[in-house]
C-alpha atoms as a PDB file:
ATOM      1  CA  UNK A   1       0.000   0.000   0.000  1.00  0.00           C
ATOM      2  CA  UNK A   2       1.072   3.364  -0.650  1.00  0.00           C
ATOM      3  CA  UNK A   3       2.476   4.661   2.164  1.00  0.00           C
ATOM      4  CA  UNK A   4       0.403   8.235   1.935  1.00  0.00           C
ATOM      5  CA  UNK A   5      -2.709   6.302   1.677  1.00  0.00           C
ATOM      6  CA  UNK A   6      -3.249   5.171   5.105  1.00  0.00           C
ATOM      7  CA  UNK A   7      -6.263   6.302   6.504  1.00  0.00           C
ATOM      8  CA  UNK A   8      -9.936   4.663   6.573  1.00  0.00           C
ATOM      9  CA  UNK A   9     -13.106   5.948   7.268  1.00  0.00           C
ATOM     10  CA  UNK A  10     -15.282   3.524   9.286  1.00  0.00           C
ATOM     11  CA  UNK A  11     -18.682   3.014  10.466  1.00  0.00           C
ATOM     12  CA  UNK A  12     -19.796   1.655  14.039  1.00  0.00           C
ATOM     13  CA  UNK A  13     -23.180   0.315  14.688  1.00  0.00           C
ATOM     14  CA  UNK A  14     -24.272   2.132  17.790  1.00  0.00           C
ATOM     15  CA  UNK A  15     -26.996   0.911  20.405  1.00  0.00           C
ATOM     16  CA  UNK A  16     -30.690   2.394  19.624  1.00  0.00           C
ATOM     17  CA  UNK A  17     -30.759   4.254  22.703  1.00  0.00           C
ATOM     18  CA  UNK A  18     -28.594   6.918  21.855  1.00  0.00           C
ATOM     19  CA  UNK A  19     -31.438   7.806  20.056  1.00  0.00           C
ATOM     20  CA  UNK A  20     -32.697   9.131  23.123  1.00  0.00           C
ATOM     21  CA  UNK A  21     -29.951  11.739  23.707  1.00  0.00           C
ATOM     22  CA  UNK A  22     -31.697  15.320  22.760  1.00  0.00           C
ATOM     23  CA  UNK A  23     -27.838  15.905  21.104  1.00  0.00           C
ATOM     24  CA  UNK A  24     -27.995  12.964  18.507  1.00  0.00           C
ATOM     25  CA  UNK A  25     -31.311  13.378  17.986  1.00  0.00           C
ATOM     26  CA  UNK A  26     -30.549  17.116  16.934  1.00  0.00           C
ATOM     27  CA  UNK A  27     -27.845  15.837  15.055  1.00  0.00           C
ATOM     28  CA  UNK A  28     -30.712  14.215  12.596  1.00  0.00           C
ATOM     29  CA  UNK A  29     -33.488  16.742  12.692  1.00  0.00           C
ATOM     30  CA  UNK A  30     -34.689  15.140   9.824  1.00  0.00           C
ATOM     31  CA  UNK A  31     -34.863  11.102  11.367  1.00  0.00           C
ATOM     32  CA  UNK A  32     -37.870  10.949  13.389  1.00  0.00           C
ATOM     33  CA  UNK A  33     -37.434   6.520  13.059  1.00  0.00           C
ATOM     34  CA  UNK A  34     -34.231   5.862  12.008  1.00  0.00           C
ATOM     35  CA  UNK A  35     -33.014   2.383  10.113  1.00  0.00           C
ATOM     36  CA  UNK A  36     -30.400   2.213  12.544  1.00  0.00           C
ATOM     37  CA  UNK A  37     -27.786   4.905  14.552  1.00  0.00           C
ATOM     38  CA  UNK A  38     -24.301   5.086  13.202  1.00  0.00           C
ATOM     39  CA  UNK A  39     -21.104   7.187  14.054  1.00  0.00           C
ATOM     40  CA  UNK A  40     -18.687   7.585  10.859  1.00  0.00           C
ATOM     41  CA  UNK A  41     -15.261   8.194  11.290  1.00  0.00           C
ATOM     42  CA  UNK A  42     -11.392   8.576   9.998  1.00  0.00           C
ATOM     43  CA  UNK A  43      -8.860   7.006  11.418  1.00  0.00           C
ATOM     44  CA  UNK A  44      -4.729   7.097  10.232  1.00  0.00           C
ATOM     45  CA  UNK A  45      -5.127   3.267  12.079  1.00  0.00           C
ATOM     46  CA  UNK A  46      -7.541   0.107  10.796  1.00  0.00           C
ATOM     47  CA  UNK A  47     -11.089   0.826  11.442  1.00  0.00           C
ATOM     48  CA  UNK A  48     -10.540  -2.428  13.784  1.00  0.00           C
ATOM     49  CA  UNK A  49      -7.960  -0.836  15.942  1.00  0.00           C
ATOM     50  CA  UNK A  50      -9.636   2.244  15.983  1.00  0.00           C
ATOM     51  CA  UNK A  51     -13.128   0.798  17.190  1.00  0.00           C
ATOM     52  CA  UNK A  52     -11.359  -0.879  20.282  1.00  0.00           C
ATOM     53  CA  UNK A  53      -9.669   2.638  21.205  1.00  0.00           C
ATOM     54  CA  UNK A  54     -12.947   3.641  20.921  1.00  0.00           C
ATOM     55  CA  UNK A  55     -14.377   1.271  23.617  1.00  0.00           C
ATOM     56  CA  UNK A  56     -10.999   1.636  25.566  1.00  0.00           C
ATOM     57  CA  UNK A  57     -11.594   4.969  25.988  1.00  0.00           C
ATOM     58  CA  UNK A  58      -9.064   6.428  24.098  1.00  0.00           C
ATOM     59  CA  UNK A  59      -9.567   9.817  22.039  1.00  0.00           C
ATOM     60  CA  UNK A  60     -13.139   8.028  21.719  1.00  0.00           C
ATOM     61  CA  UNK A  61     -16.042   9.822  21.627  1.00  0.00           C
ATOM     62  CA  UNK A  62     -18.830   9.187  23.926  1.00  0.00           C
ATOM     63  CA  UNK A  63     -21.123   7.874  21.939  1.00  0.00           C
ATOM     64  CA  UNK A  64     -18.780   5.301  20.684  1.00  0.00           C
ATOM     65  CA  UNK A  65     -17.451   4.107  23.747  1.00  0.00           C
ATOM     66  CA  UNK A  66     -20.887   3.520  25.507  1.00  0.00           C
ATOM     67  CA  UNK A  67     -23.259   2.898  22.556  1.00  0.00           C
ATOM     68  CA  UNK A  68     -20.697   1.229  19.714  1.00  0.00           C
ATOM     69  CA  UNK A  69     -21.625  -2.308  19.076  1.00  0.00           C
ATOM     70  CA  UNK A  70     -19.951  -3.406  16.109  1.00  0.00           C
ATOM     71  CA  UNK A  71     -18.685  -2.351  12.610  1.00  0.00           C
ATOM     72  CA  UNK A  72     -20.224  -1.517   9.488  1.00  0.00           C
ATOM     73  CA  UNK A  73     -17.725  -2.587   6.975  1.00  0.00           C
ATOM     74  CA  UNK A  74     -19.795  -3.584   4.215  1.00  0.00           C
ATOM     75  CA  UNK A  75     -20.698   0.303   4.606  1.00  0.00           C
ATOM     76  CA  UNK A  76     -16.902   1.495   4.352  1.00  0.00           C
ATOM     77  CA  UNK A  77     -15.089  -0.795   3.148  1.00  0.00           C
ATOM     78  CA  UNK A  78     -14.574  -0.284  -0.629  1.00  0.00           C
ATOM     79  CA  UNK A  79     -13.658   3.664   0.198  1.00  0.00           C
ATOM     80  CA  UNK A  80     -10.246   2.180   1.691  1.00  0.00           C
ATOM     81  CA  UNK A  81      -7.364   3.036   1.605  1.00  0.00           C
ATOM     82  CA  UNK A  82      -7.211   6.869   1.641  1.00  0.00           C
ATOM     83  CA  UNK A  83      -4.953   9.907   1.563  1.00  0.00           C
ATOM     84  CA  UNK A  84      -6.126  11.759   4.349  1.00  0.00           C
ATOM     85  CA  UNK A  85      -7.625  14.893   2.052  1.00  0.00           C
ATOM     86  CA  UNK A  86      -9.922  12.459   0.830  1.00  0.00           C
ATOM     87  CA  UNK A  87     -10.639  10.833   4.149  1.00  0.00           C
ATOM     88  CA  UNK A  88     -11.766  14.021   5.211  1.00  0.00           C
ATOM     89  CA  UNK A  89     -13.806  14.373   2.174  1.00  0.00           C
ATOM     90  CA  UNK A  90     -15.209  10.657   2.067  1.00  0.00           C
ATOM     91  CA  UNK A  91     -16.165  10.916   5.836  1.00  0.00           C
ATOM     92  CA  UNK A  92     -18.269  13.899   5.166  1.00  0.00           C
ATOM     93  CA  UNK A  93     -19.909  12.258   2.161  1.00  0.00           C
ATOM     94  CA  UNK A  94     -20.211   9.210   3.269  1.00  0.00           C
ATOM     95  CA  UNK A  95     -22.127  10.863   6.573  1.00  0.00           C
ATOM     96  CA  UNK A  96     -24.562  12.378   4.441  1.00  0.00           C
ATOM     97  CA  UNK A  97     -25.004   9.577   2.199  1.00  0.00           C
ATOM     98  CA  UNK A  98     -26.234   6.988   5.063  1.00  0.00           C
ATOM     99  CA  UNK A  99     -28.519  10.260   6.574  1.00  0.00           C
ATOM    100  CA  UNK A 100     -29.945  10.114   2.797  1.00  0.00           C
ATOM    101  CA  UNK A 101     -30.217   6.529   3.644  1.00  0.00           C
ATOM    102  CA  UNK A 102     -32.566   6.808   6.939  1.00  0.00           C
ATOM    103  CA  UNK A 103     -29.794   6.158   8.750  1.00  0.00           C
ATOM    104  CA  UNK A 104     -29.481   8.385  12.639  1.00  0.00           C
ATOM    105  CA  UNK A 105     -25.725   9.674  12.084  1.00  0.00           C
ATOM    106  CA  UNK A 106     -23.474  10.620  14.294  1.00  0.00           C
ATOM    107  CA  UNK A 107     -20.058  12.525  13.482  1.00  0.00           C
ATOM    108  CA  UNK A 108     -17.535  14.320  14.901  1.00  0.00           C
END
């Protein structure tokens, strides 16, 4: 792999409750039932690594670490790898995309 294409974006699976948090739910104005609640990501590490910092607690946001249940990677996958200008980019997109999608999104 080229070595300047080594980040990922990911997607975690997050518990249904967050939906309850007034925050997420402003997140997704628009999602009054969503299909399912996500958090989408970029990492410079594997979106495996990065999901168990996540629920170690480290640099992992909140959401994540209490509500993350799995990956998504049939939702990420084929983005992989990434220079990190279009991580940024993809992670965006790819945030919108699965909003489009019905999906409750969360992103930081």
């Amino acid at each position: 792999m080229d070595s300047a294409r080594r980040f990922s974006v990911y997607v975690v699976e997050l518990d249904p409750t967050v939906f309850q948090f007034h925050k997420f739910r402003e997140a997704n104005p628009d999602c009054t039932k969503p299909r399912s609640c996500v958090y989408v990501g970029m990492s410079a590490h594997t979106p495996d690594v990065r999901f168990d910092q996540h629920k170690a607690g480290y640099k992992s946001g909140k959401y994540v670490k209490r509500y993350g249940l799995r990956l998504i990677p049939e939702l990420y996958e084929h983005h992989n790898p990434l220079y990190y200008e279009d991580a940024c980019r993809v992670e965006v997109q790819l945030a919108e995309a699965l909003r489009n999608r019905g999906y409750a999104v969360w992103q930081n």
